[in-house]
Protein backbone atom coordinates (compact mmCIF):
# COMPACT_ATOMS: atom_id res chain seq x y z
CA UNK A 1 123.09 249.67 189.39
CA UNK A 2 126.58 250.26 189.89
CA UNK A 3 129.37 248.40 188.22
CA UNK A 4 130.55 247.34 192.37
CA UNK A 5 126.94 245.74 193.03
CA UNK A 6 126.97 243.91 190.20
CA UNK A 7 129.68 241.90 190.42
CA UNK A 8 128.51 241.38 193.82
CA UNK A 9 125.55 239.78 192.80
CA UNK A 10 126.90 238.09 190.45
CA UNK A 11 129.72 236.74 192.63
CA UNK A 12 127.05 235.57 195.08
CA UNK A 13 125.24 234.08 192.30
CA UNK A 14 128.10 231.79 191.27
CA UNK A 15 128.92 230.98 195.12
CA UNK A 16 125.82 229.73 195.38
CA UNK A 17 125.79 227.78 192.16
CA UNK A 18 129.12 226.44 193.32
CA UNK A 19 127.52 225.66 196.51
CA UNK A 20 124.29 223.71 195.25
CA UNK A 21 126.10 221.06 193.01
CA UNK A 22 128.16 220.09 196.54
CA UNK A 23 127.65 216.35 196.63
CA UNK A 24 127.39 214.26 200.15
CA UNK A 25 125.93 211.24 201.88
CA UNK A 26 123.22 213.61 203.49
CA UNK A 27 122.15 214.86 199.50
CA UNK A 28 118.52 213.73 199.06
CA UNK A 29 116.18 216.74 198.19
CA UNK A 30 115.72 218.85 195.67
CA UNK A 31 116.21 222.37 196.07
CA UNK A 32 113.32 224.51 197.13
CA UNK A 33 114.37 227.88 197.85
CA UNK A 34 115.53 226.92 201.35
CA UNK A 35 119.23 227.93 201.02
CA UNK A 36 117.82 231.38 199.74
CA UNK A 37 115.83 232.42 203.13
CA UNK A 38 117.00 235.85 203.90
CA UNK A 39 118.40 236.55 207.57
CA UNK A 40 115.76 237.57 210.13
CA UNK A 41 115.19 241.05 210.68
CA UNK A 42 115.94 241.27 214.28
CA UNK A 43 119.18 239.05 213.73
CA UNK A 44 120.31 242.33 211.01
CA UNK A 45 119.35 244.85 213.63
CA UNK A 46 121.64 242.88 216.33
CA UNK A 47 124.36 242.21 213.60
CA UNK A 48 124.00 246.26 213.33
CA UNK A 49 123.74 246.90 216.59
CA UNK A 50 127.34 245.18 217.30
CA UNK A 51 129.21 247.06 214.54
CA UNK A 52 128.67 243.97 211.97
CA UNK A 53 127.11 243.47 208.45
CA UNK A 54 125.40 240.35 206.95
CA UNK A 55 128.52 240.52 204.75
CA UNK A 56 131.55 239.92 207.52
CA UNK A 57 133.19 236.92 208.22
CA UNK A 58 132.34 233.97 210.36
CA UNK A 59 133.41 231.51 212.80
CA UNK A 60 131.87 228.33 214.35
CA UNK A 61 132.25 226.90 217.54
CA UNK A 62 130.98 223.52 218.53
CA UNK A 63 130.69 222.17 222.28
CA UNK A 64 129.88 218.79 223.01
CA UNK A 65 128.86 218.85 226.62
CA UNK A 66 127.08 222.18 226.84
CA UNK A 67 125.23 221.22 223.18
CA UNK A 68 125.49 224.58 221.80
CA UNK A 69 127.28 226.09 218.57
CA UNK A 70 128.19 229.75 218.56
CA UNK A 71 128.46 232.09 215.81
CA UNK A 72 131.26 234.62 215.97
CA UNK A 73 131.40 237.61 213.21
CA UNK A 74 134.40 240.08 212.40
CA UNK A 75 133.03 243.60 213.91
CA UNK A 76 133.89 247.04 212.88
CA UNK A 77 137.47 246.65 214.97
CA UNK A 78 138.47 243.67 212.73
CA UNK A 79 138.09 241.51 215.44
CA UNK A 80 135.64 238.84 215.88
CA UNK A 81 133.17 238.78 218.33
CA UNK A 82 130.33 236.71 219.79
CA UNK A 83 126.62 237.10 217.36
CA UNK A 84 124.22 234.31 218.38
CA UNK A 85 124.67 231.07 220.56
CA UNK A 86 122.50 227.97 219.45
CA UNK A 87 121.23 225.06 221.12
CA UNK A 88 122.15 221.48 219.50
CA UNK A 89 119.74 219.38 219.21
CA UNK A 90 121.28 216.36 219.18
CA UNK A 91 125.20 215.20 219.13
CA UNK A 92 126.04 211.25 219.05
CA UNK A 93 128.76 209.04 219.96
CA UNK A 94 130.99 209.78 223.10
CA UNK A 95 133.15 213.05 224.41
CA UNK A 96 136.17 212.67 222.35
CA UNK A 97 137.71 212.71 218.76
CA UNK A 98 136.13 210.97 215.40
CA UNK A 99 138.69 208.21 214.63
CA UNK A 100 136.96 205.63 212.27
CA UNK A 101 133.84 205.32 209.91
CA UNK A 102 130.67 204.23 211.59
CA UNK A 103 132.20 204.83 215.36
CA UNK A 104 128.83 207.44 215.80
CA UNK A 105 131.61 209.54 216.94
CA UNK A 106 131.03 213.46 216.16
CA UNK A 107 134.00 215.24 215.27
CA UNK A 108 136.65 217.39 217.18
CA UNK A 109 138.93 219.50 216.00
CA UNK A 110 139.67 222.57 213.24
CA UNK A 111 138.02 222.40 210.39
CA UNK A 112 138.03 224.72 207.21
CA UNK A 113 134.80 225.19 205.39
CA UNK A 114 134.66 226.49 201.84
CA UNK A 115 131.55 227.18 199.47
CA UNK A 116 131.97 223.76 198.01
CA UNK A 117 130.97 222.12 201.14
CA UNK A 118 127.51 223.56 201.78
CA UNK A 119 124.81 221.51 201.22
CA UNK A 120 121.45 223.47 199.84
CA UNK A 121 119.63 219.78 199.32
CA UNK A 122 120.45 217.93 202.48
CA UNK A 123 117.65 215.30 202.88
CA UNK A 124 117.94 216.84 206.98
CA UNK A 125 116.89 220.08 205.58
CA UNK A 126 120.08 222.29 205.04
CA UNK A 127 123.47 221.42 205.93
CA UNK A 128 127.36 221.90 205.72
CA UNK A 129 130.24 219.54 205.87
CA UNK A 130 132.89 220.09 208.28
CA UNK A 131 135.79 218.18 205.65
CA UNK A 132 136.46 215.46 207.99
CA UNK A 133 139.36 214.30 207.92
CA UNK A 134 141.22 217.36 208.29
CA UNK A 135 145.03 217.10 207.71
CA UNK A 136 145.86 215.54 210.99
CA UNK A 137 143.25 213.08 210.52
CA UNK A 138 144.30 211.69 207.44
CA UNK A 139 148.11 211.55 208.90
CA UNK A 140 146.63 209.52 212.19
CA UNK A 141 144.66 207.28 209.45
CA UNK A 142 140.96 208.12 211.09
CA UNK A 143 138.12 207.44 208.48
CA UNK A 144 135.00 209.23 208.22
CA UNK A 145 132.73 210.80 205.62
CA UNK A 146 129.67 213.20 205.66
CA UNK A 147 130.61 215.00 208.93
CA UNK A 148 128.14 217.30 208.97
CA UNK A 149 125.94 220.73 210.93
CA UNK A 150 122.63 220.19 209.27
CA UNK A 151 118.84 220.68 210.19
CA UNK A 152 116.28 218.12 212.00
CA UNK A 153 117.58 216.11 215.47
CA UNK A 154 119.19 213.30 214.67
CA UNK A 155 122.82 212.27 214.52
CA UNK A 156 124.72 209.50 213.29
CA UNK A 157 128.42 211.71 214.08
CA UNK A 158 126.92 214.86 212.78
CA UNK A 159 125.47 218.14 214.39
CA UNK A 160 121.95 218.36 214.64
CA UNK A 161 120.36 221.84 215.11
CA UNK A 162 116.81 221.80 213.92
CA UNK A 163 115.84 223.08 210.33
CA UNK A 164 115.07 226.71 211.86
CA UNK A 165 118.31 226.77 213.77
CA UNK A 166 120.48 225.70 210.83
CA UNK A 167 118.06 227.79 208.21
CA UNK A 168 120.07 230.61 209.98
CA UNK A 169 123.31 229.03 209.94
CA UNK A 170 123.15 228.51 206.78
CA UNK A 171 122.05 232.27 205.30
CA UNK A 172 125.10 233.32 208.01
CA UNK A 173 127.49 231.29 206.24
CA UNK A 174 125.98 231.74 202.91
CA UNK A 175 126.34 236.31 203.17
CA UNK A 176 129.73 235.89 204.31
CA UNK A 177 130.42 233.68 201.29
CA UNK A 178 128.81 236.44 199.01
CA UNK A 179 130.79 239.45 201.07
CA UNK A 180 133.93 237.59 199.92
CA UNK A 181 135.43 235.39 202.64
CA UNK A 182 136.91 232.26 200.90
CA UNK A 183 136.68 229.67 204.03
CA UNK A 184 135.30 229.84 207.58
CA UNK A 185 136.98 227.85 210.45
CA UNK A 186 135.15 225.31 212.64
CA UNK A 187 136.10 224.62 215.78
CA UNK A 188 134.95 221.62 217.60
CA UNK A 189 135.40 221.14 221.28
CA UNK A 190 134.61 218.24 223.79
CA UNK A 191 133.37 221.36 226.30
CA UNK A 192 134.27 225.07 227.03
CA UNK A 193 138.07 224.49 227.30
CA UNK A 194 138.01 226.27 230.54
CA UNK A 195 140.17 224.93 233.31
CA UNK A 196 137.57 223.97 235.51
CA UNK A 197 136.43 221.46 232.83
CA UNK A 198 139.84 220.26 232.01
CA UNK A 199 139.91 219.70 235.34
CA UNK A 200 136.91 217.89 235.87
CA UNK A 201 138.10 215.68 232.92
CA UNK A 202 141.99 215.21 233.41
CA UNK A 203 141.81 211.48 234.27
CA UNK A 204 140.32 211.03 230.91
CA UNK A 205 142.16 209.15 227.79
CA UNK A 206 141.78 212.04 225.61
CA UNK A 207 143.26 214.69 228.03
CA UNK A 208 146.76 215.04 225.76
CA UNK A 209 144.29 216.15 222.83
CA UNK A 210 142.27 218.51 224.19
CA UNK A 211 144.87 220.45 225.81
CA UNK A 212 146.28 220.23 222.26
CA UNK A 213 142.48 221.97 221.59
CA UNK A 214 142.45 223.90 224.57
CA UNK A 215 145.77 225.82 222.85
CA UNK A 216 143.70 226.30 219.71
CA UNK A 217 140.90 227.85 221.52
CA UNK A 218 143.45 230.34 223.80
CA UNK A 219 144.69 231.81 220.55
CA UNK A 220 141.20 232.90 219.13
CA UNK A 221 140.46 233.61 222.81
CA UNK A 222 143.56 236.18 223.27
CA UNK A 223 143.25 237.30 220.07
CA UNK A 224 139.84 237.23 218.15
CA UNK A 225 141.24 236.20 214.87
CA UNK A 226 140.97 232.24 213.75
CA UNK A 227 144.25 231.02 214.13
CA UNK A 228 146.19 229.83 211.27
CA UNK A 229 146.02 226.09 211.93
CA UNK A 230 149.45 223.27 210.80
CA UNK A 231 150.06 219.89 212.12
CA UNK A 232 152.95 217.83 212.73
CA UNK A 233 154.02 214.99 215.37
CA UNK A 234 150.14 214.19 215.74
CA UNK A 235 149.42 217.29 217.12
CA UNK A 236 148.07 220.91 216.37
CA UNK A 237 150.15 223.92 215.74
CA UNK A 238 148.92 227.42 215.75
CA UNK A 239 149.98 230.70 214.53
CA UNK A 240 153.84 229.20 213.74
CA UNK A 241 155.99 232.30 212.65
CA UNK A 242 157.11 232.89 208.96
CA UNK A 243 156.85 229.71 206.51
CA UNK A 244 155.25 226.61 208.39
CA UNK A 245 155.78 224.71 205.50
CA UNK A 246 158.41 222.51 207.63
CA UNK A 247 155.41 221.35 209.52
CA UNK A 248 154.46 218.44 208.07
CA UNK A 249 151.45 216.26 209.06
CA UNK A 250 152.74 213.07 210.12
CA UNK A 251 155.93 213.77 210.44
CA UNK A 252 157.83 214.85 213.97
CA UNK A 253 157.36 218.71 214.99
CA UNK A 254 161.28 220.48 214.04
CA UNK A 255 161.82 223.45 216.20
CA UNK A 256 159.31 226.35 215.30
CA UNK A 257 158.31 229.75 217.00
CA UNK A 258 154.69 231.07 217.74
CA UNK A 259 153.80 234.60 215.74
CA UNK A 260 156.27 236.63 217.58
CA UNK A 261 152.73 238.87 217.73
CA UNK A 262 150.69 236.46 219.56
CA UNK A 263 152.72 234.46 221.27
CA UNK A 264 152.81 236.79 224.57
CA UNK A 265 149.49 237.33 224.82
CA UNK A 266 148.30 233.22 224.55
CA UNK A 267 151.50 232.75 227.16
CA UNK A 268 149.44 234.91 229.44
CA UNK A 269 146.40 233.53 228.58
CA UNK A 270 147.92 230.04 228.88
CA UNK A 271 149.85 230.84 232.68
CA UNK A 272 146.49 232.21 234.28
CA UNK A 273 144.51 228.51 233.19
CA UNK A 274 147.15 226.60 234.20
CA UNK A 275 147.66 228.20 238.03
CA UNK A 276 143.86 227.88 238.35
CA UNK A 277 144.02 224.00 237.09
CA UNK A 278 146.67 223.12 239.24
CA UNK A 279 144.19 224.78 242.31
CA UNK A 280 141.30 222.75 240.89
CA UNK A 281 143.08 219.46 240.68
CA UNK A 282 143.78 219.93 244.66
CA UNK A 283 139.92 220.26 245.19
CA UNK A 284 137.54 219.09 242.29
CA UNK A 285 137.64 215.45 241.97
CA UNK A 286 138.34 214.02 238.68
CA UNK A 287 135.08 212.79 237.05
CA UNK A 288 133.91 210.25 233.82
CA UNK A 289 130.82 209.07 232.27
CA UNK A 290 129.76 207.04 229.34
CA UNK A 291 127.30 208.12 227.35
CA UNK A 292 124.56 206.28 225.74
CA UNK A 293 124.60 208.05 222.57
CA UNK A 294 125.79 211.80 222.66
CA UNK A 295 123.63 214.55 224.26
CA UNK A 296 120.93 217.18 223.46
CA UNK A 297 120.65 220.81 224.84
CA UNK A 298 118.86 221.18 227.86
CA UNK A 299 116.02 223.47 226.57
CA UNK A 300 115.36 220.44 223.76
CA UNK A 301 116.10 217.92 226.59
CA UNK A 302 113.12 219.67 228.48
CA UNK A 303 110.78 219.80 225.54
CA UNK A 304 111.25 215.94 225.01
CA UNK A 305 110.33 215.12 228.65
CA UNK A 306 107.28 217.76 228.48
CA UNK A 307 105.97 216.47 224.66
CA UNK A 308 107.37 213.08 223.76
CA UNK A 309 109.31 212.38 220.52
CA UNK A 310 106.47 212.12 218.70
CA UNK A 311 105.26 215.76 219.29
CA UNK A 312 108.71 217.43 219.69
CA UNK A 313 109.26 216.04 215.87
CA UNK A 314 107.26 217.67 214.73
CA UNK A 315 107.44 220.82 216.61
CA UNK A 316 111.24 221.18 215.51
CA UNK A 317 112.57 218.35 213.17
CA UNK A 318 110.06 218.10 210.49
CA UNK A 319 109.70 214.38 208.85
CA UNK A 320 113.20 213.39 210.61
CA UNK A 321 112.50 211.29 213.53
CA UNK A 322 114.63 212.05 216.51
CA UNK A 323 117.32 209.89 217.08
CA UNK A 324 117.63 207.77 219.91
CA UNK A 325 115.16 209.91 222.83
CA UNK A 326 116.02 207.97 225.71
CA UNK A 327 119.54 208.02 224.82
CA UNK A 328 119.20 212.21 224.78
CA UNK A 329 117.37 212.12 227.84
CA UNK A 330 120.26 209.69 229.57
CA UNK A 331 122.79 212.63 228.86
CA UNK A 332 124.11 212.85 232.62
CA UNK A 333 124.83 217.30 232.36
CA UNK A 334 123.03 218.02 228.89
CA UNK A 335 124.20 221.45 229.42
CA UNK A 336 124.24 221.81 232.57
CA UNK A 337 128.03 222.77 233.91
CA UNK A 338 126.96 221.47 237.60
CA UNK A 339 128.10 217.65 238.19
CA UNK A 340 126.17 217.66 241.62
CA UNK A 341 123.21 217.34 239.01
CA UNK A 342 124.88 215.05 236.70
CA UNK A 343 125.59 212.67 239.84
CA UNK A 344 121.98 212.48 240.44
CA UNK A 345 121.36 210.38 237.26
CA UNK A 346 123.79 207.36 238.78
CA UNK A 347 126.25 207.53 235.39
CA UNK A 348 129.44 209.94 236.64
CA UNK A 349 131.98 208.75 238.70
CA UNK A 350 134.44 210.21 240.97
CA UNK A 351 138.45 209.37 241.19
C-alpha cells in the first residue's frame, strides 16, 4: 500500500469518526453499518461516465414546490455539474423561510455543511443537518434546531427522502468528505428560481427574499462553482470582490463590488430573467395557496393514493409513519409546474 492511500484511509477513517459522535435532536439509533453502504454500482459507472469520481465535491439543491433535491459534483473541467435528481418525500410547513422554533417551517437559504454535521445514528435512518441558523438567521433572530435531510417520510421542518434515497446521499456526501472537501453548500429554494415561477409568485410576502435567492442561484447557474456566500443589511451577498470582511451580518450593506470575474456573466444571466419576468407579469396572473402541511413528490404522491399510508410505509419509510397523508395529498402542484392542474384542487387563487 502506498504511503498516498494510506493516509487516505486513514483520513476517511477519522472523518467518519468525527462524523459519528455528531449529536442532534434526530440522534436515536445505534450505529449499524448504515453510514458505511458503498455507492451503487451503476451510480459509479454514471459518476464515470460524466468525467466524475466518488471522490469530487458536492452540492445540494433543495426545491420546495417541485419536491426534489439534486446532487451536483465537480467534473473533470472543475466545474460542477448535474449527477442525480431525487424525489422528496415529504417537506412541511409553508413556501417560505424558517423564522422560529416549532413554526413546521423547512428551511431556505445557503447553508454550509461540514463532517461534524452528519448524522450516522439518526433515529429516521441517516441524516445531515443543514446548521440552521446560518449567519443571516441568527442576525434576523430566527430560532430553529435540528434542520435536517434525513431518511423515512416525515417532516416536522426537515427534508424527508426515504432511507434508500438518503442511504445515497449520505455515501455521496460521505466520499467527498474522504476525497478531501472540507464543507459542501446547501441551497434551499421555495421553487426553480426561474422567472416564470417568480412570476407566478410575485404578489407573495416573501418575494424581496427570494429574489435575494434567485441571485444566489444565477451565480452557481452562470458559473458552476458554489458561490462564496456574506450577509449584511438582512440580505445575501455573493461572490463580493477582495476582503468581504466589511460585510457584516446585521449590520447595513457599505458599498462592495461583485468578483470582477463573475460579475458580467450573472449581469447577463440576471438581464435575460428579468426581460422575460417583466413579459410574464403582462400575461401570467399572479397566483397563492396555503398549504396544509408542505408537499410530497408526485411519484410518492401517486404511490400514497395507489397503496395507502399504511402500505407505502412500509414500502419506503421503514418503522417511521408518514407524516400527515392527507396533508401530502392536499399539496395543490406536488411537482407539477402546471397551475391549470393545481386550480383543479380549489386551493390557488388568482390576482
Amino acid at each position: 500500500m502506498s504511503v498516498t492511500t494510506l493516509f487516505r484511509r486513514c483520513r476517511r477513517l477519522a472523518l467518519l469518526g468525527a462524523a459519528a459522535i455528531a449529536l442532534s435532536s434526530c440522534v436515536g439509533m445505534e450505529g449499524d453499518g448504515r453510514h458505511l453502504q458503498p455507492l451503487p454500482a451503476a451510480l459509479v459507472s454514471q459518476m464515470s461516465a460524466k468525467g466524475m469520481s466518488q471522490a469530487d465535491p458536492i452540492l445540494v439543491r433543495l426545491y420546495k414546490k417541485e419536491s426534489e433535491l439534486e446532487i451536483w459534483k465537480r467534473d473533470r473541467s472543475g466545474r460542477y455539474a448535474l449527477l442525480k435528481t431525487y424525489p422528496m418525500c415529504r417537506w412541511s410547513g409553508q413556501l417560505g423561510p424558517k423564522k422560529r422554533e416549532g413554526d413546521r417551517q423547512a428551511p431556505e437559504g445557503f447553508y454550509t455543511v461540514t463532517p461534524e454535521l452528519m448524522n450516522p445514528r439518526s433515529q429516521f435512518y441517516l441524516s445531515f443537518n443543514l446548521g440552521y441558523p446560518n449567519a443571516l438567521e441568527q442576525a434576523q433572530g430566527y430560532t430553529g434546531s435540528a434542520l435536517m435531510v434525513h431518511g423515512a417520510c416525515t417532516s416536522a421542518g426537515c427534508y424527508a427522502m426515504t432511507d434508500e434515497g438518503v442511504a445515497e446521499i449520505y455515501a455521496l456526501a460521505r466520499e467527498a468528505f474522504a476525497g478531501g472537501q472540507r464543507s459542501f453548500q446547501v441551497q434551499a429554494f421555495p421553487f426553480r428560481m426561474t422567472p416564470e415561477n417568480l412570476a407566478r409568485h410575485r404578489a407573495n410576502p416573501h418575494i424581496a427574499f427570494w429574489r435575494n435567492l434567485k441571485e444566489g442561484s444565477d451565480h452557481f447557474e452562470a458559473t458552476r462553482q458554489p458561490p462564496r456566500v456574506a450577509t449584511c443589511g438582512g440580505r445575501y451577498v455573493f461572490n463580493p470582490a477582495g476582503d468581504a470582511s466589511a460585510l457584516v451580518p446585521g449590520a447595513p450593506c457599505p458599498a462592495y463590488q461583485t468578483d470582477p470575474e463573475v460579475e458580467p456573466l450573472v449581469a447577463a444571466r440576471n438581464a435575460r430573467d428579468e426581460t422575460r419576468l417583466a413579459e410574464l407579469a403582462d400575461s401570467l396572473p399572479a397566483t397563492s395557496y396555503a398549504l396544509m402541511d408542505g408537499g410530497m413528490h408526485r411519484s410518492f404522491r401517486k404511490l400514497l393514493r395507489d397503496l395507502g399510508p399504511e402500505r407505502m410505509q412500509t414500502m419506503v419509510a421503514g418503522k417511521v409513519a408518514i407524516s400527515q397523508p392527507q396533508a401530502a395529498l392536499a399539496d395543490p402542484y406536488g411537482g407539477d409546474d402546471e397551475p391549470e392542474q393545481a386550480a383543479a384542487t380549489g386551493s390557488i387563487s388568482s390576482r
